[in-house]
Protein backbone atom coordinates (compact mmCIF):
# COMPACT_ATOMS: atom_id res chain seq x y z
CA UNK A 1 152.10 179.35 47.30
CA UNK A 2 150.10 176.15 46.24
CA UNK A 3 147.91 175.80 43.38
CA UNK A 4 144.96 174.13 43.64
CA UNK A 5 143.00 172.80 40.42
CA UNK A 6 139.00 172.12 40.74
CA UNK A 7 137.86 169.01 39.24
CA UNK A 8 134.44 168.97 37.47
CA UNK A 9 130.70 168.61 39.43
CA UNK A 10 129.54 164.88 39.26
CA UNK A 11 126.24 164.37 37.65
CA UNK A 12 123.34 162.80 38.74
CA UNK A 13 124.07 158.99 37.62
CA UNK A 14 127.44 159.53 38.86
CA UNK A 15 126.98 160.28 42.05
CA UNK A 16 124.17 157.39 42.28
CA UNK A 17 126.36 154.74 41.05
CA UNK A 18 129.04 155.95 43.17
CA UNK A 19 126.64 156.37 46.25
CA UNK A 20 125.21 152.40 46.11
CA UNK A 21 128.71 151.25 44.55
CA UNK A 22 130.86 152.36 47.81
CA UNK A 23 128.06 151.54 50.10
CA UNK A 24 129.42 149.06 52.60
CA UNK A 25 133.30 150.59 52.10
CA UNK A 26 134.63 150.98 55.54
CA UNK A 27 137.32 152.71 53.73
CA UNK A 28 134.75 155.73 53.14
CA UNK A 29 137.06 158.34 52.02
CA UNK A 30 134.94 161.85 50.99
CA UNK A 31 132.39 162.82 48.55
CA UNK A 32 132.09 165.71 46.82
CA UNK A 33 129.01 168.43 47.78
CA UNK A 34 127.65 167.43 44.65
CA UNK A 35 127.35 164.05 45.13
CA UNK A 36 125.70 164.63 48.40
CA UNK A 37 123.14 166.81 46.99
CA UNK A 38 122.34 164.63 43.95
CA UNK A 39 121.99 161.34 46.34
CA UNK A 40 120.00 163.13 49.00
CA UNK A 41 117.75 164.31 45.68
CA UNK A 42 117.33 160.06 44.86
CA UNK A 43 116.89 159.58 48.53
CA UNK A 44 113.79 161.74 48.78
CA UNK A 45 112.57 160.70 45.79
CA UNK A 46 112.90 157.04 46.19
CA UNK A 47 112.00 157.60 50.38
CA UNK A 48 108.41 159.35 48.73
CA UNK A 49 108.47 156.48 45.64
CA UNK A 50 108.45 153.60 49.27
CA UNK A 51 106.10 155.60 51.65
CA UNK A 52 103.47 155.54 48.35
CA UNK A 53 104.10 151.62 48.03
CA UNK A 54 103.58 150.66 51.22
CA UNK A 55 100.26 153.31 51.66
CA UNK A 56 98.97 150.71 48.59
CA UNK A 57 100.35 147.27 49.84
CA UNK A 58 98.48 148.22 53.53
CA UNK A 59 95.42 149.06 51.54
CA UNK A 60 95.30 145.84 49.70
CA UNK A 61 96.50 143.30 52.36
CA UNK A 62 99.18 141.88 50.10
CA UNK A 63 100.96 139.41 52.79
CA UNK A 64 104.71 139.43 52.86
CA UNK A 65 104.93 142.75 50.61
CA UNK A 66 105.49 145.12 53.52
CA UNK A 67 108.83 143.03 54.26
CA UNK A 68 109.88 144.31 50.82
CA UNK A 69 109.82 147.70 51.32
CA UNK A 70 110.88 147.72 54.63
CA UNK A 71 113.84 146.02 53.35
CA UNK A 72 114.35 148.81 50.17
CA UNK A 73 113.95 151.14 52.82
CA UNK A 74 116.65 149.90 55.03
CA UNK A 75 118.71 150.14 52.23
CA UNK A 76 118.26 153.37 51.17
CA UNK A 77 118.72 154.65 54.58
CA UNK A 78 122.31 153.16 54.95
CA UNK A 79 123.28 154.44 51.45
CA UNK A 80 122.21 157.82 52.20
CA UNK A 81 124.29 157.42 55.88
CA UNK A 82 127.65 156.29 53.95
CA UNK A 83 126.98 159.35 51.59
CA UNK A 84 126.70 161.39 54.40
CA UNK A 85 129.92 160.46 56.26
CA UNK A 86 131.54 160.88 53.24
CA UNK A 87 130.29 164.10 53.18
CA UNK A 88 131.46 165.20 56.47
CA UNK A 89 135.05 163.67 55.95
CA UNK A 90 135.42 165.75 52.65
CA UNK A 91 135.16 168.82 54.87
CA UNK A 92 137.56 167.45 57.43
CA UNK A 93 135.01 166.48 60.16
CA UNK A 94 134.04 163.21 62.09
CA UNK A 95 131.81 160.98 61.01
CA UNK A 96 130.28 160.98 64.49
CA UNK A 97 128.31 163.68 63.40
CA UNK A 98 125.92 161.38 61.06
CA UNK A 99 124.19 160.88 64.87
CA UNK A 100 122.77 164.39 64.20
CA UNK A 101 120.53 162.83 60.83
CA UNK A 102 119.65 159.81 63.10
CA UNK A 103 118.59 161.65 65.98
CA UNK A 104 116.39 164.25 63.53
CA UNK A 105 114.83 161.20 61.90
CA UNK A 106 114.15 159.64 64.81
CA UNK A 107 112.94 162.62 67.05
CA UNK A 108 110.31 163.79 64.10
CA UNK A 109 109.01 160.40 63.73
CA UNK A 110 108.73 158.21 66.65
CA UNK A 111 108.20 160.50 69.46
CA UNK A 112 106.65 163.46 68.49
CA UNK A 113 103.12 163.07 69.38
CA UNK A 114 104.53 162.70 72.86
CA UNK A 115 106.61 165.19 73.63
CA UNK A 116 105.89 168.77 72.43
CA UNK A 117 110.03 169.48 71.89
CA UNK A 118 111.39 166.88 70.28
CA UNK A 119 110.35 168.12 66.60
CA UNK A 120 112.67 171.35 67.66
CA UNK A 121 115.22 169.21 67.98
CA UNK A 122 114.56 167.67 64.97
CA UNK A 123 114.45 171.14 63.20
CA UNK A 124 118.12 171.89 64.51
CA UNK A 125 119.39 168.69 63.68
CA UNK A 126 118.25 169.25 59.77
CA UNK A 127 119.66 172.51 59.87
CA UNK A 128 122.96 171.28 61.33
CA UNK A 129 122.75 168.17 58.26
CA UNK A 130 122.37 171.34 55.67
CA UNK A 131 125.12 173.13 57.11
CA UNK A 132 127.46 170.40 56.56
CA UNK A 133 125.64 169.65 53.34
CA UNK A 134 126.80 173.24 52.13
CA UNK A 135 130.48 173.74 53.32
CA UNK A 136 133.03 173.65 50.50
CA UNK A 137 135.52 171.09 50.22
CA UNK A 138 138.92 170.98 52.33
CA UNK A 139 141.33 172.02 49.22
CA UNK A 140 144.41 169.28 49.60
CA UNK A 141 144.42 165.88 50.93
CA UNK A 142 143.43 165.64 54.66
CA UNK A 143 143.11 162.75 57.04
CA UNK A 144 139.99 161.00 55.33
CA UNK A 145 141.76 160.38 51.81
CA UNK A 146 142.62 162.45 49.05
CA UNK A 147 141.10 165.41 47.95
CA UNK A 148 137.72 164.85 45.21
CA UNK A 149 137.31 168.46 44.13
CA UNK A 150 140.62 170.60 44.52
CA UNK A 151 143.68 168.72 43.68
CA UNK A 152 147.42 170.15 44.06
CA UNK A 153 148.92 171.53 40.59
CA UNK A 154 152.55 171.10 40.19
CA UNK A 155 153.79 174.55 39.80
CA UNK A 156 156.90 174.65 36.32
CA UNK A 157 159.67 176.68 36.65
């Protein structure tokens, strides 16, 4: 029978240096749950932080401002999708799925004055994101990289 060894959480400065660090990487590999949950936790934060920014910029017609925080915002939003995708391959699933936060963020926001369902859809898409969010890492290597929380101990005879 294999033994597995767990590694320790990553912390909060970890997991955001790691996060913006491996941004771009089209190598993704996986991320730990922890790291998901202590990026998402930035990603709220700084998503809350942008939305106040911008409230003040539109109130005091600075020109060319708006630009900048559309831009921060845009980046944000593709460090939180890598994250994500690392997320998923950690637990041995495609990274196909990351249409699921798209779709939510897009269904809540754009057309919901419109039509009456698509916030449900939303809903159900944020649930599915947690789900993943939650489920424990594969224990072993699998086909996304090598393994970030259990890792194989050598059994000695």
């Amino acid at each position: 029978m294999e033994k597995y060894k767990k590694t320790p959480q990553v912390g909060f400065i970890e997991a955001i240096n790691y996060g913006f660090r491996e941004k771009f990487s089209f190598d993704l590999g996986r991320s730990r749950r922890s790291e998901f949950w202590w990026f998402t936790l930035l990603f709220v934060i700084g998503n809350a932080l942008l939305d106040g920014l911008s409230y003040i910029i539109s109130q005091n017609r600075i020109p060319g401002a708006n630009w900048v925080v559309f831009a921060l915002l845009i980046y944000l939003y593709s460090a939180e999708a890598f994250v994500f995708v690392r997320r998923l391959h950690d637990t041995s699933h495609s990274g196909y799925w990351w249409f699921l936060l798209l779709i939510g963020r897009l269904c809540i926001s754009t057309f919901a004055i419109v039509f009456w369902w698509l916030p449900i859809i939303s809903i159900v898409c944020c649930i599915l994101i947690a789900y993943f969010g939650c489920l424990d890492s594969d224990k072993g290597d699998n086909e996304y990289g090598e393994a970030t929380k259990y890792i194989l101990v050598e059994e000695q005879d």
